[in-house]
C-alpha atoms as a PDB file:
ATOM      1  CA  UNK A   1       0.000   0.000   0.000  1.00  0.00           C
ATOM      2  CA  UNK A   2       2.999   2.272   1.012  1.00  0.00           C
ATOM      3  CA  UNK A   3       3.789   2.128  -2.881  1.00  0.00           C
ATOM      4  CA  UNK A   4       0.854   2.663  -3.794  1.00  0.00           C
ATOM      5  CA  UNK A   5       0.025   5.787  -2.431  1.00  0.00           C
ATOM      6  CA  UNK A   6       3.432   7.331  -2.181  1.00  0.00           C
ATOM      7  CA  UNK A   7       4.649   6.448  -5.697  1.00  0.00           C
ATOM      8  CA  UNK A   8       1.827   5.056  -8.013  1.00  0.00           C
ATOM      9  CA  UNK A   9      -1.159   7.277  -7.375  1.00  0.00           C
ATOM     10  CA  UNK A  10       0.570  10.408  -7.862  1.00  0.00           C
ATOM     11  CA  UNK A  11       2.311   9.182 -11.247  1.00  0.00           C
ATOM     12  CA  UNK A  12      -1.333   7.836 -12.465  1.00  0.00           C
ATOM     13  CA  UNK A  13      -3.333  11.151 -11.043  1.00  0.00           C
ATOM     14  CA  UNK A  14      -1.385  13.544 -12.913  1.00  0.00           C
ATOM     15  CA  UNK A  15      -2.127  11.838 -16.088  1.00  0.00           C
ATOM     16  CA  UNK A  16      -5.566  10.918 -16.042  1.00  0.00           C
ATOM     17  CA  UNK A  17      -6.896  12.966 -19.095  1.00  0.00           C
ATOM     18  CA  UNK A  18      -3.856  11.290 -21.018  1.00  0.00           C
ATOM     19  CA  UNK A  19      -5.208   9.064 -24.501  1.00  0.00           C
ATOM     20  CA  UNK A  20      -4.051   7.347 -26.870  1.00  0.00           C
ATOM     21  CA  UNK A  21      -2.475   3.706 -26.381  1.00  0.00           C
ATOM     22  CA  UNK A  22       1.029   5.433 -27.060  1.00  0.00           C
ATOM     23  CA  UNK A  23       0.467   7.582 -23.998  1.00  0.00           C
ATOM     24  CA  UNK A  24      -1.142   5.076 -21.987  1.00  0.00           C
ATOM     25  CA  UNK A  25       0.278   1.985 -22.274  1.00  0.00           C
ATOM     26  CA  UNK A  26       3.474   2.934 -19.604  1.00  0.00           C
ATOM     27  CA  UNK A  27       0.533   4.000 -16.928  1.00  0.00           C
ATOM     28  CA  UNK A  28      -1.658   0.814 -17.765  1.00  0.00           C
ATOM     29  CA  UNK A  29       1.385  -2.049 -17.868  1.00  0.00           C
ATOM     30  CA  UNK A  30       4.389  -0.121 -16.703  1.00  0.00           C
ATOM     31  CA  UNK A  31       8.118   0.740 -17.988  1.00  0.00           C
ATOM     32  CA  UNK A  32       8.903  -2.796 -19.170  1.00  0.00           C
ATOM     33  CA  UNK A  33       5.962  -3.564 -21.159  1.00  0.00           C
ATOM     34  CA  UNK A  34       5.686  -0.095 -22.821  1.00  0.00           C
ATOM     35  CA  UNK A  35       9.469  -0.147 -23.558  1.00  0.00           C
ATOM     36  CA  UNK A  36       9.161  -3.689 -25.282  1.00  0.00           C
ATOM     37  CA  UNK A  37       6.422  -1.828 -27.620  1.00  0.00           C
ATOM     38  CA  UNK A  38       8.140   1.143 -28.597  1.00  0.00           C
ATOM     39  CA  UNK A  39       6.232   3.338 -26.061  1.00  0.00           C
ATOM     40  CA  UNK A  40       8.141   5.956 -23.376  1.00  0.00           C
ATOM     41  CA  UNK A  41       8.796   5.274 -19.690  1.00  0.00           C
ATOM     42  CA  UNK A  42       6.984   6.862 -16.866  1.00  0.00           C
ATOM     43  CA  UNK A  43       8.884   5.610 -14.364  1.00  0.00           C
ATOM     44  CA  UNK A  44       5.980   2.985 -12.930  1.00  0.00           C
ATOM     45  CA  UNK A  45       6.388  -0.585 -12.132  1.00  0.00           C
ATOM     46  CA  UNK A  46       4.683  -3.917 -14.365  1.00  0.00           C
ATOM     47  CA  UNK A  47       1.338  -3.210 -14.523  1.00  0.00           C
ATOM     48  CA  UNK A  48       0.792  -0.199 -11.948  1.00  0.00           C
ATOM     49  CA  UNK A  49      -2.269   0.845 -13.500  1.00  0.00           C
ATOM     50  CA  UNK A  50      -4.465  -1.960 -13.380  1.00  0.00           C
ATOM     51  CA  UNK A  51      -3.112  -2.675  -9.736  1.00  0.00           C
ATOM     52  CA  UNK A  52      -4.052   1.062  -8.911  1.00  0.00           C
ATOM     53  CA  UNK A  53      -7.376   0.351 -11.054  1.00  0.00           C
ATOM     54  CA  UNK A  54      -8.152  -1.950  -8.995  1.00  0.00           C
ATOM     55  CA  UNK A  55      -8.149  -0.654  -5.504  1.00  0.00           C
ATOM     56  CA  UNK A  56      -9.739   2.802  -7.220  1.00  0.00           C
ATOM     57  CA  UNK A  57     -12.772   0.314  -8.074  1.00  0.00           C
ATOM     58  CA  UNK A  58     -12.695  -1.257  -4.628  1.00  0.00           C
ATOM     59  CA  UNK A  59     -12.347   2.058  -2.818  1.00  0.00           C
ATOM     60  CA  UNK A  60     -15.845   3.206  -4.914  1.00  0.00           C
ATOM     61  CA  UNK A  61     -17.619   0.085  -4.472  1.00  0.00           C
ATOM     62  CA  UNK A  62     -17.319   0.233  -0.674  1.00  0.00           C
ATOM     63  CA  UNK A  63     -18.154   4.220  -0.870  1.00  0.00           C
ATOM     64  CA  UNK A  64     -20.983   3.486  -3.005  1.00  0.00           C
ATOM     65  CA  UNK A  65     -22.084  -0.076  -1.982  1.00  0.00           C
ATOM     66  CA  UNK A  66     -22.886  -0.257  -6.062  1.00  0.00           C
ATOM     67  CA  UNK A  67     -22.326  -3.358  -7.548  1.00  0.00           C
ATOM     68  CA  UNK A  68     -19.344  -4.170 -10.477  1.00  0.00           C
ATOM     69  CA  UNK A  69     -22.783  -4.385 -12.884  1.00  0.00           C
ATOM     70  CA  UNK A  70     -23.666  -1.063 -11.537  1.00  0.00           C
ATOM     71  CA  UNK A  71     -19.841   0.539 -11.423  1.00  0.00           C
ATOM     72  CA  UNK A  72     -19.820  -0.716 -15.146  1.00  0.00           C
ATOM     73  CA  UNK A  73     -22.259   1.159 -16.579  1.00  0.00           C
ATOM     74  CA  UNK A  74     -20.994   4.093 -14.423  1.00  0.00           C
ATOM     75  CA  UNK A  75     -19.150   6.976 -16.099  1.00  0.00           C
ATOM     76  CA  UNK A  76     -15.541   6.841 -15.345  1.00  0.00           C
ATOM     77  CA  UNK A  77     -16.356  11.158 -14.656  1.00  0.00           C
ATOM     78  CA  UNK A  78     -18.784  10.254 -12.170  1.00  0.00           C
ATOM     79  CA  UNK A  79     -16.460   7.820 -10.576  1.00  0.00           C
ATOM     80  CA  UNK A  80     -13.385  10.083 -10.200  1.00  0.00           C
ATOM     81  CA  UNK A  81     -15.941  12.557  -8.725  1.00  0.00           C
ATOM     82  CA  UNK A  82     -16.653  10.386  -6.149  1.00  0.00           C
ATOM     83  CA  UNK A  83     -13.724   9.027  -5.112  1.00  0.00           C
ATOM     84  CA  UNK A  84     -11.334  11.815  -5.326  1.00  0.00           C
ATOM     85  CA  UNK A  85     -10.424  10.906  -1.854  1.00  0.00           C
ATOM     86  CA  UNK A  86      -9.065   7.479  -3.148  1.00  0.00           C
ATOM     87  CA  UNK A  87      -5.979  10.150  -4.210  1.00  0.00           C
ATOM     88  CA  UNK A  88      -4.723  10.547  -0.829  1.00  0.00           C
ATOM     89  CA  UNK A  89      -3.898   7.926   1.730  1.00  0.00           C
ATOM     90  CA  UNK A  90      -5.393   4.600   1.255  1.00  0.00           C
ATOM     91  CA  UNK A  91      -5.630   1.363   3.192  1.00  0.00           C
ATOM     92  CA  UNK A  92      -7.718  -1.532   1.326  1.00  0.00           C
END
């Protein structure tokens, strides 16, 4: 969690409006991954993004008590909305 919060998050949250797979793909699967496919280093480990994804879902499902069905069909807007706590200190 320590990495999480102190190193991943605030890599990931300062890119969040970033699009395209070449400016993606190093938040999403990490340095390795993206260098292997021709993409540029952000300085996060294999696969940061989805681990970061996934307590970001976690974090809004317990805030929300939604469902995954319900989170789904949610607007990734709304979400960040609701969670922008998730940003700062988190325990799972």
């Amino acid at each position: 969690m320590d990495t999480l919060n102190n190193y991943i998050k605030p890599i990931i949250k300062e890119e969040l409006d970033a699009t395209g797979l070449e400016n993606i793909t190093s938040y999403l699967y990490g340095d390795e991954l993206a260098h292997m496919q021709g993409y540029f280093p952000v300085g996060l480990p294999y696969c940061a993004g989805y681990a970061c994804g996934y307590y970001m879902i976690k974090h809004y499902l317990k805030k929300t008590g939604k469902s995954i069905e319900e989170a789904t069909l949610t607007p990734a807007s709304e979400i960040l909305k609701i969670i922008e706590d998730f940003w700062g200190e988190y325990t799972a």
